[in-house]
Protein backbone atom coordinates (compact mmCIF):
# COMPACT_ATOMS: atom_id res chain seq x y z
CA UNK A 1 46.94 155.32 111.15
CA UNK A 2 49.33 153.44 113.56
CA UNK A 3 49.88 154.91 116.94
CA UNK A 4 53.49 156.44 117.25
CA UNK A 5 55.51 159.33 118.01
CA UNK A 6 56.31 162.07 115.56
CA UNK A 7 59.75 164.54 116.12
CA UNK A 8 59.78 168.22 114.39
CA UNK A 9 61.26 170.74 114.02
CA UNK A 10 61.24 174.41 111.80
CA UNK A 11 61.10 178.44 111.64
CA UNK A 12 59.53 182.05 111.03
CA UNK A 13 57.97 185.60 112.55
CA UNK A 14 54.61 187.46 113.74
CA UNK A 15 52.37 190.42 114.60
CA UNK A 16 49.95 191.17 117.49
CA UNK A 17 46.63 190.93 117.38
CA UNK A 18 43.41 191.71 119.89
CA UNK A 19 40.52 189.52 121.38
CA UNK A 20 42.10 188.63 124.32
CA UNK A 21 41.63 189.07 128.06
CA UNK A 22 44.20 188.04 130.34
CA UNK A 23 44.84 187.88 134.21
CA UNK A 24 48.14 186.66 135.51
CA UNK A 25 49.59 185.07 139.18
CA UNK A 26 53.33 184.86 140.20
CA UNK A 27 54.82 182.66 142.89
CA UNK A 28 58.46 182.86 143.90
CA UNK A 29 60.19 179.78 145.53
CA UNK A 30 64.34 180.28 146.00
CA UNK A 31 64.30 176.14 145.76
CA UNK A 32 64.24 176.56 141.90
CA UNK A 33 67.56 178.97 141.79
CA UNK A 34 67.04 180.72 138.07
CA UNK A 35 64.55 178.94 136.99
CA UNK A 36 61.16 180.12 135.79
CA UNK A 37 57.84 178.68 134.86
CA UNK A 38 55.15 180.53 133.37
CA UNK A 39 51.80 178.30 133.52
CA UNK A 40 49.02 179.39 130.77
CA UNK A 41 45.94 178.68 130.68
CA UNK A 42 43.99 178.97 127.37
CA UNK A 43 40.17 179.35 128.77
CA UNK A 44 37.08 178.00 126.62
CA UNK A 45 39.04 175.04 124.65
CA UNK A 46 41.15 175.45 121.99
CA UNK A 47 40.55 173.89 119.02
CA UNK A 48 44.04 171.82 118.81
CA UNK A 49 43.16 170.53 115.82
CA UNK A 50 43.04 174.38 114.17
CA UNK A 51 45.87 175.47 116.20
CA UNK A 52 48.28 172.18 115.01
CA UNK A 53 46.55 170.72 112.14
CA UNK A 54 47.46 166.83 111.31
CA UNK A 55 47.63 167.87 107.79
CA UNK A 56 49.20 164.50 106.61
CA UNK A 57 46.11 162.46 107.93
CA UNK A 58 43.92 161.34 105.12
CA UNK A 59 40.98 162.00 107.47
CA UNK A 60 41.77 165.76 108.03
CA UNK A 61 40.18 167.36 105.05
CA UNK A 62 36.99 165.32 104.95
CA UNK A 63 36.12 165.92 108.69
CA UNK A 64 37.52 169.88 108.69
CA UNK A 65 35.56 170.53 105.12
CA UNK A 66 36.19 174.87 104.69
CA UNK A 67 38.00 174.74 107.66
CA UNK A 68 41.18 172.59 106.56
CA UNK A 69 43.92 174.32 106.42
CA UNK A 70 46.03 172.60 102.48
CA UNK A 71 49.89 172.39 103.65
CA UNK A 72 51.25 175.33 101.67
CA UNK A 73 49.32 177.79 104.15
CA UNK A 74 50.53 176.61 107.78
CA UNK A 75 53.79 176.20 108.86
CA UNK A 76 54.94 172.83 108.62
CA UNK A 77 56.94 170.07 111.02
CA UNK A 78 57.11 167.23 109.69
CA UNK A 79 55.06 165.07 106.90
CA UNK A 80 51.83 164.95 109.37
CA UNK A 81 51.81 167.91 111.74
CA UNK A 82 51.94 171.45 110.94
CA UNK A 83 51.52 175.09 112.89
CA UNK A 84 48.56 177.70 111.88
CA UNK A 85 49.91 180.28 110.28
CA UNK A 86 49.43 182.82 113.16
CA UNK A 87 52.25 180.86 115.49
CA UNK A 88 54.81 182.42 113.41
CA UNK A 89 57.15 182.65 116.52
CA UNK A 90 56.14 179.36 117.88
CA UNK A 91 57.96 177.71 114.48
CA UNK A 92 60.87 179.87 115.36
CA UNK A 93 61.06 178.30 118.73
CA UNK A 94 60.76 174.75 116.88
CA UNK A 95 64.04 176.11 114.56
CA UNK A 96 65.66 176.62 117.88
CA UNK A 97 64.38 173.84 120.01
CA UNK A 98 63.18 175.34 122.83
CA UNK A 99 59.37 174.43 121.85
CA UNK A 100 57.86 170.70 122.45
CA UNK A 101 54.04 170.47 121.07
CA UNK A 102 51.93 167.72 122.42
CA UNK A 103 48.86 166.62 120.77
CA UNK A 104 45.65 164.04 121.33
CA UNK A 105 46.45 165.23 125.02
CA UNK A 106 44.00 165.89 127.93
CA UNK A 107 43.65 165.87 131.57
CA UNK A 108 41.64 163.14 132.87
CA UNK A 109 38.30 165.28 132.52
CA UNK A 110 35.82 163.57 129.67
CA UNK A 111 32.44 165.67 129.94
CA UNK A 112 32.27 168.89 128.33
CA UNK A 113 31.59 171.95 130.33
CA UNK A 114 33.94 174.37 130.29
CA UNK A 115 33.68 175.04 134.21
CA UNK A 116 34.07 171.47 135.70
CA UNK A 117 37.19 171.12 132.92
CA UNK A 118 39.07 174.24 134.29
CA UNK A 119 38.64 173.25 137.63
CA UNK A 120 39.77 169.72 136.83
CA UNK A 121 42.39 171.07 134.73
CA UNK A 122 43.94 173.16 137.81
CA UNK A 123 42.41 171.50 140.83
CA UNK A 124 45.14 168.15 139.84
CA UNK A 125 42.51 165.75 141.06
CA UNK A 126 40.14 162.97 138.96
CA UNK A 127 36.81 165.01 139.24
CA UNK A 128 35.76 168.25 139.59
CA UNK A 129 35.02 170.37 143.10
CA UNK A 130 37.46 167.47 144.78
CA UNK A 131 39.49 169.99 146.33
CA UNK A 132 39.98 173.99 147.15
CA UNK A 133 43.42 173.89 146.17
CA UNK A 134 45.68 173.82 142.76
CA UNK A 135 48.40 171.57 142.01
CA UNK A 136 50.68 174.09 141.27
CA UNK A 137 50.43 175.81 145.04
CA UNK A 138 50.38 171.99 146.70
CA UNK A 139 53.82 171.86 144.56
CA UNK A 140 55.21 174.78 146.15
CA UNK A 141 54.24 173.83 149.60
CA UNK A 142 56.04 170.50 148.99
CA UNK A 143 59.83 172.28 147.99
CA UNK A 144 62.32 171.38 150.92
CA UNK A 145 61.46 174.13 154.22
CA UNK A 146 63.23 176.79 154.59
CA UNK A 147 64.02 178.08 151.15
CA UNK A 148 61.84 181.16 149.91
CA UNK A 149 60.49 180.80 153.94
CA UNK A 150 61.03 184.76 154.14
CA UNK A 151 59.06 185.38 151.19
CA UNK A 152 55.20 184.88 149.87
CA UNK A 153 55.15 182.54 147.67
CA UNK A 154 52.64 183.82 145.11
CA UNK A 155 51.68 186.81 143.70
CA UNK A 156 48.53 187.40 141.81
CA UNK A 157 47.81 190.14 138.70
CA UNK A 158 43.74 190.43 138.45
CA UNK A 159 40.89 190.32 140.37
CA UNK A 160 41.38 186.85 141.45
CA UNK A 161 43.85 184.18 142.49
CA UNK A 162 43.22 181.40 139.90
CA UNK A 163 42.68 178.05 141.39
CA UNK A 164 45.64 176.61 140.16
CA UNK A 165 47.18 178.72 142.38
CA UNK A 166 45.35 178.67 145.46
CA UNK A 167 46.43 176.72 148.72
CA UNK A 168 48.77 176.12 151.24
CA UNK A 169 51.94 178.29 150.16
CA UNK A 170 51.47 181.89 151.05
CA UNK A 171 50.42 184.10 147.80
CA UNK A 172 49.29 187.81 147.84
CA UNK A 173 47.43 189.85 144.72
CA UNK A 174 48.93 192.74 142.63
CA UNK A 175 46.51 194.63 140.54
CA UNK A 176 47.33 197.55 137.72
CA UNK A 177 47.20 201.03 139.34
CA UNK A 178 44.93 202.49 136.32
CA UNK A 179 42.08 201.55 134.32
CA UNK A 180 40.79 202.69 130.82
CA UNK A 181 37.59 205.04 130.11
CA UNK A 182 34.40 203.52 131.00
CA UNK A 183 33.13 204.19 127.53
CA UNK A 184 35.65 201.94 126.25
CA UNK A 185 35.75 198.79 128.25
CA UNK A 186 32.32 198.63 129.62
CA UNK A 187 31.40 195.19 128.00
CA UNK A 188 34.63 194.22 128.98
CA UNK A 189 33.74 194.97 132.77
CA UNK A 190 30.32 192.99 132.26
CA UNK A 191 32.47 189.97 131.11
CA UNK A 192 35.20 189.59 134.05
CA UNK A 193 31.63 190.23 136.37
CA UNK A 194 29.76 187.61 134.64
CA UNK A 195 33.34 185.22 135.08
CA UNK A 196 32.31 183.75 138.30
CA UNK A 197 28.84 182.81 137.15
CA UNK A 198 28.49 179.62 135.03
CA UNK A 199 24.82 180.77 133.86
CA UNK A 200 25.42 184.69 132.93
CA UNK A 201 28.65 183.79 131.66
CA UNK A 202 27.34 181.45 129.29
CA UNK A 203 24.57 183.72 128.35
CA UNK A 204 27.10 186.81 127.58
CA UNK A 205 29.30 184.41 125.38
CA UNK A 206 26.11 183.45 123.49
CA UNK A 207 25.04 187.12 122.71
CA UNK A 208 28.82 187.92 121.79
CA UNK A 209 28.94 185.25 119.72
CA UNK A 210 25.50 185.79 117.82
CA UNK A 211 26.82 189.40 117.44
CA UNK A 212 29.75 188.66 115.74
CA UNK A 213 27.77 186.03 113.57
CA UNK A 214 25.97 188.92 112.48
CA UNK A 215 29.53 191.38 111.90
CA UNK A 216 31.37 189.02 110.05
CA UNK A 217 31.91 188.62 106.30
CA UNK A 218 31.15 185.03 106.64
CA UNK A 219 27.69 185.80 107.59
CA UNK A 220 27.50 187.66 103.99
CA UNK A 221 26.77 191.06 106.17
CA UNK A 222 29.11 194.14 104.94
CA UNK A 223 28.35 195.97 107.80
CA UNK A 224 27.26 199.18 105.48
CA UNK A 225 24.85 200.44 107.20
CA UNK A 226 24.92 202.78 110.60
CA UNK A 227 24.23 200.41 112.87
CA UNK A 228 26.70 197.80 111.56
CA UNK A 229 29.32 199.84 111.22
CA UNK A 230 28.64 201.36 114.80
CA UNK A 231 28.60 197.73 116.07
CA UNK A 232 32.29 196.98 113.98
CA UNK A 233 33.37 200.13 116.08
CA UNK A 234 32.59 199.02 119.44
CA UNK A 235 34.15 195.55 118.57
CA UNK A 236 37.45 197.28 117.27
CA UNK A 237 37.64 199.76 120.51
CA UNK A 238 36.95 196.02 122.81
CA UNK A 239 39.78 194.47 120.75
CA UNK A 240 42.39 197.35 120.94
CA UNK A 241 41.59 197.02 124.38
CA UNK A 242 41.52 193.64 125.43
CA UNK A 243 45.20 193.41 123.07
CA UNK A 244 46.59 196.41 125.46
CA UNK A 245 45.60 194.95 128.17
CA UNK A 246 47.47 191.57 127.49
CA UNK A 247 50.59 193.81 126.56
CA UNK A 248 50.46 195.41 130.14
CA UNK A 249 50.08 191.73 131.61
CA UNK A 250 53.37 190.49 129.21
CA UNK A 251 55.45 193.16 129.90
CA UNK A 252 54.20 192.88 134.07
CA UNK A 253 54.97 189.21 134.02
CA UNK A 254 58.67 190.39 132.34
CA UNK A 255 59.28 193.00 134.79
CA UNK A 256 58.11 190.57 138.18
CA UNK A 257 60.51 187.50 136.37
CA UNK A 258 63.67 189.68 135.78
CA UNK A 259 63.76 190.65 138.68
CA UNK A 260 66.68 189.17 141.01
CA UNK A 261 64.43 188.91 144.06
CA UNK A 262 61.14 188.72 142.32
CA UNK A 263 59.39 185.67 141.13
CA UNK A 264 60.38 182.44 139.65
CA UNK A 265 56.48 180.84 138.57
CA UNK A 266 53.66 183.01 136.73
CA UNK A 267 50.37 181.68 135.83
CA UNK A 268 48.01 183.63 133.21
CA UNK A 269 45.18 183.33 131.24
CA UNK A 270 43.23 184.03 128.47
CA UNK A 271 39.90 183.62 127.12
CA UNK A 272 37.94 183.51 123.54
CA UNK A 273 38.99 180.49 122.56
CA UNK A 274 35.16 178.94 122.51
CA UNK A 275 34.34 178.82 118.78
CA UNK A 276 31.17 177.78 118.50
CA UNK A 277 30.82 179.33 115.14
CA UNK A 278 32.64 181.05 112.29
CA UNK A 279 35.63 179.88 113.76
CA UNK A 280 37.62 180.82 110.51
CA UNK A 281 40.75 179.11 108.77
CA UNK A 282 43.79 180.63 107.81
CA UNK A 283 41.57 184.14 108.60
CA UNK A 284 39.54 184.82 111.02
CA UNK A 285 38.49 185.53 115.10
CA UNK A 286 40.84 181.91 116.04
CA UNK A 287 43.66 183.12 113.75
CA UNK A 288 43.14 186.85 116.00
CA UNK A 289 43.38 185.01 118.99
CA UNK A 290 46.55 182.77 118.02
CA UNK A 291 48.53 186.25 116.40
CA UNK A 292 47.90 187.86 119.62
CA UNK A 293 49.07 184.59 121.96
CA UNK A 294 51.89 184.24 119.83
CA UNK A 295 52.89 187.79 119.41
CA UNK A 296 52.29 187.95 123.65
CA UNK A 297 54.57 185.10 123.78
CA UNK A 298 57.65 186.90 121.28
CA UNK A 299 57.45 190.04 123.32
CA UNK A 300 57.38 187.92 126.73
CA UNK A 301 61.18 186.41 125.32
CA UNK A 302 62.09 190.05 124.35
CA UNK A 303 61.44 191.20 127.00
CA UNK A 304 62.99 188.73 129.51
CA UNK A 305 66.30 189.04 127.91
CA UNK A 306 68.82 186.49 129.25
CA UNK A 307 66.49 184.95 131.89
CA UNK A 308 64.26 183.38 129.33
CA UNK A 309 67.15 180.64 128.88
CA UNK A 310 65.72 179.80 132.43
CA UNK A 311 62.11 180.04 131.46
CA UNK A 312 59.96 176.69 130.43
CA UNK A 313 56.60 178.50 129.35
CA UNK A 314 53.29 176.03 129.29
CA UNK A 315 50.05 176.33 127.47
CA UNK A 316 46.82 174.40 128.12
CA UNK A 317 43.28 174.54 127.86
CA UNK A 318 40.52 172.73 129.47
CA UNK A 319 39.51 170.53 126.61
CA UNK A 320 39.69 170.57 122.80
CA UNK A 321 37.28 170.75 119.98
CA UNK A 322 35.00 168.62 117.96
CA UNK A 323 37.06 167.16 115.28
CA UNK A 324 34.44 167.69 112.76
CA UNK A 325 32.81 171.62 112.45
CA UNK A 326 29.05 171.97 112.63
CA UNK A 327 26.66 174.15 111.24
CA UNK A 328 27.64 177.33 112.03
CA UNK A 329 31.03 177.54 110.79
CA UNK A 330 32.75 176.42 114.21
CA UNK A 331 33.54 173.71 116.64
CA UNK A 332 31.74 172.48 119.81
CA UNK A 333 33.17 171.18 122.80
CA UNK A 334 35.00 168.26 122.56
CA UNK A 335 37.96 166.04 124.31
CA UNK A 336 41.59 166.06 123.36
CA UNK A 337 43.38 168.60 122.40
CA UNK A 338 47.26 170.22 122.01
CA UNK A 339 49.90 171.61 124.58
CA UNK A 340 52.87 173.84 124.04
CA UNK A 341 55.47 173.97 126.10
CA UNK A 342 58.24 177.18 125.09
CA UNK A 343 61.41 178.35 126.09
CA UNK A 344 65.03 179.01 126.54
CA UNK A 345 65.22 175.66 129.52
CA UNK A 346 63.34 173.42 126.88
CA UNK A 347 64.89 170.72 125.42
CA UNK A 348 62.44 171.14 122.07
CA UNK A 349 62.24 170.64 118.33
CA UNK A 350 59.55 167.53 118.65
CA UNK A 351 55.97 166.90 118.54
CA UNK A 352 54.81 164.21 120.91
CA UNK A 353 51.87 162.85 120.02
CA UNK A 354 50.75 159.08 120.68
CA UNK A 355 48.28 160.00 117.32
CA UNK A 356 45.08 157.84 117.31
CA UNK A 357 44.00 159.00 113.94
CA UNK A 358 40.56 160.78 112.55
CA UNK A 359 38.94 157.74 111.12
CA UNK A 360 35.38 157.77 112.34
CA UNK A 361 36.37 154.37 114.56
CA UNK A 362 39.39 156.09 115.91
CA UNK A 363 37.47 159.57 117.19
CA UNK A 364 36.60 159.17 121.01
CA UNK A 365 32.51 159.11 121.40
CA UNK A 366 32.37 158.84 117.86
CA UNK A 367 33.30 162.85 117.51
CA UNK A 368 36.20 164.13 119.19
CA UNK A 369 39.87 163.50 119.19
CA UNK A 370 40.69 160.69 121.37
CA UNK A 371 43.38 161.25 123.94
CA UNK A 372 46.29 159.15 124.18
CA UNK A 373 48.34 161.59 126.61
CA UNK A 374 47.44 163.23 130.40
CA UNK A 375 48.03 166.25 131.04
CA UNK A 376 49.09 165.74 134.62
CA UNK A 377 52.56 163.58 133.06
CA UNK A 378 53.42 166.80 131.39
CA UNK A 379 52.92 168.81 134.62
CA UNK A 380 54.89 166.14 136.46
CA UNK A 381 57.72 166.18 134.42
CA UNK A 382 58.39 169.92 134.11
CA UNK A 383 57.53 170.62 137.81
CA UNK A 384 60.50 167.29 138.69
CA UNK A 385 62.83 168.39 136.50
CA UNK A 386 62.57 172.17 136.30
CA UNK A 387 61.76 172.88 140.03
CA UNK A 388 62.94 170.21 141.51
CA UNK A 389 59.88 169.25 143.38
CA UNK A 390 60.19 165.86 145.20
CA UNK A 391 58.82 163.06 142.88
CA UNK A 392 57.16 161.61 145.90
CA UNK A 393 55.11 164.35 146.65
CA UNK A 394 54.23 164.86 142.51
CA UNK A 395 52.13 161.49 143.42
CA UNK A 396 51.05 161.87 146.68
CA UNK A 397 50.06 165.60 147.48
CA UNK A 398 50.38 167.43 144.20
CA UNK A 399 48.57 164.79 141.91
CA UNK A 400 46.69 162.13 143.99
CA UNK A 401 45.56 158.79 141.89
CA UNK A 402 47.84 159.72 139.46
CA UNK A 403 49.67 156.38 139.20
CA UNK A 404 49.02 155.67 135.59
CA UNK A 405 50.21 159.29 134.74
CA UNK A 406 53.87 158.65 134.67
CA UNK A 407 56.13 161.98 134.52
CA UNK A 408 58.13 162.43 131.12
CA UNK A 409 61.48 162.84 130.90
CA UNK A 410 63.74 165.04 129.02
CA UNK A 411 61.47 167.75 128.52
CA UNK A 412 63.80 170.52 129.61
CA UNK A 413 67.54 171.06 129.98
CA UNK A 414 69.18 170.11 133.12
């Protein structure tokens, strides 16, 4: 398939789901006036490829096998891209053009571990560990002096200041005054411990995800006994309460951005997305995980009210997804992947994708989906034309040896 750039647009609804954990930042800067931007960060690699499915290449089905997802069950754009079912609101936003998806995109990591991507992904340089600072706090630092002096210029929600975040311009923490039963959220508590640490994080995620190997109706388990249907329990209570807990961060990142004198940026996060196995189609823990983003997303509009004609909402992830599944029903860790970018200030209804193709001489290292987009010219065009920071700084001090990463254009309404 030729290289080229596909347009889209479409419409539709959703529900909520669970299995997600979330901690948000804010940073306010007067030098954007109304403006808001609300950076996401989708931690442990989406699968791009699940999440927008290039259902019109003749590749798809062959490489995806059980995990294809036929054209009458997503939510289509055009003849070649379509939505997963579970991003019911995200086709709205296509039927009103405020929502640009990006695909075969990726930041200028190409290895595959999930910690040097993140920190590539937020630290704006070529390699990981190149810097202590974000590009998003170097771009606040660079706005003109004086406006926003008088005030912080970030505020984080969670234990920790995400690195996106962290730098020069001033930023203080907010945390939730109360906390659920320890009976309740326990394992959750073991996971944001084990966050920091590349080694027991990696070893949780592997016991979580042989557990629900062992839960799920793919495995061919019903669960019928005590123990199984104890262990069904505890996963239910973790998923009620890793869904209320991304409710509380939604309607806390509404509240801060309403506000006349609060915040105009918020970053957030969530994780799950690693789906080494039984990643599911249509059904399934990725389609839990995309309800609840999407449904987070809805209620974040709602709940904004007028200023979300202000608001440019991005979504990224470190890396995507083998383009074909393996053995266990899932992905591994691959290269390119897809970007959303949402809201009232976007000028939306397209997909932009510079497509490479699944043929097995198109797939980068012979596996994943090759990437024909950077990240960073996304970030440079919605932090020129939505903030308004300098374009000289964008390729100096925000994004050094960027030069071949050339900002878009038109990718919000000025």
């Amino acid at each position: 398939m030729k290289r080229r750039e596909f347009l889209a647009c479409g419409a539709s609804a959703a529900t909520i789901g669970a299995l997600l954990t979330s901690r948000l930042s804010f940073a306010n800067t007067a030098a954007t006036g109304r403006s808001r931007f609300v950076f996401v960060i989708l931690r442990g690699a989406l699968d791009g490829l699940a999440a927008v499915p290039p259902y019109g290449d003749r590749d798809y089905v062959s490489l995806r096998r059980d995990l294809a997802l036929p054209a009458n069950n997503l939510l289509p754009l055009d003849g070649l891209f379509g939505l997963h079912p579970s991003l019911a609101f995200l086709k709205d936003s296509f039927a009103a053009r405020e929502l640009i998806v990006f695909h075969a995109i990726a930041s200028p990591y190409r290895e595959r571990s999930h910690f040097d991507g993140q920190d590539v992904l937020e630290n704006g340089y070529l390699r990981a560990h190149a810097t202590q600072s974000g590009w998003l706090n170097r771009a606040l630092a660079a706005l003109p002096v004086g406006r926003g002096a008088d005030k912080e210029l970030g505020v984080a929600l969670g234990q920790n200041i995400p690195l996106v975040l962290r730098g020069p311009a001033a930023v203080t923490s907010w945390s939730p005054s109360t906390l659920a039963a320890l009976d309740d959220d326990t394992l959750q508590r073991i996971t944001d411990l084990y966050a920091g640490d590349p080694l027991l994080a990696k070893r949780l995620a592997d016991a979580l995800a042989a557990d629900a190997i062992a839960a799920s109706p793919m495995s061919g388990g019903e669960a019928d006994d005590a123990a199984g249907q104890e262990k069904m329990a505890v996963q239910n209570k973790l998923g009620k309460l890793k869904g209320a807990r991304y409710t509380e961060v939604i309607h806390a990142a509404a509240e801060f951005l309403r506000r006349e004198d609060g915040p105009n940026i918020a970053v957030f996060d969530t994780t799950g997305w690693d789906t080494h196995a039984n990643e599911g189609g249509a059904q399934g823990q990725l389609a839990g995980r995309l309800s609840a983003l999407d449904s987070g997303l809805r209620s974040l509009k709602e709940q904004l009210g007028p200023v979300w004609s202000d608001t440019a909402v991005l979504l990224v992830t470190e890396f995507g997804r083998t383009a074909a599944i393996n053995g266990t029903h899932g992905t591994d860790h691959g290269t390119a992947a897809a970007a959303f970018l949402v809201g009232g200030a976007v000028r939306g209804g397209k997909v932009i994708a510079d497509w490479p193709g699944l043929a097995n001489r198109a797939l980068y290292q012979g596996r994943d989906l090759m990437p024909t987009s950077d990240l960073r010219s996304v970030f440079k065009g919605v932090l020129q034309e939505h903030l308004l920071v300098p374009a000289r700084a964008l390729d100096k001090t925000v994004f050094p040896d960027s030069g071949t990463a050339k900002a878009l254009s038109g990718l919000v309404r000025t």
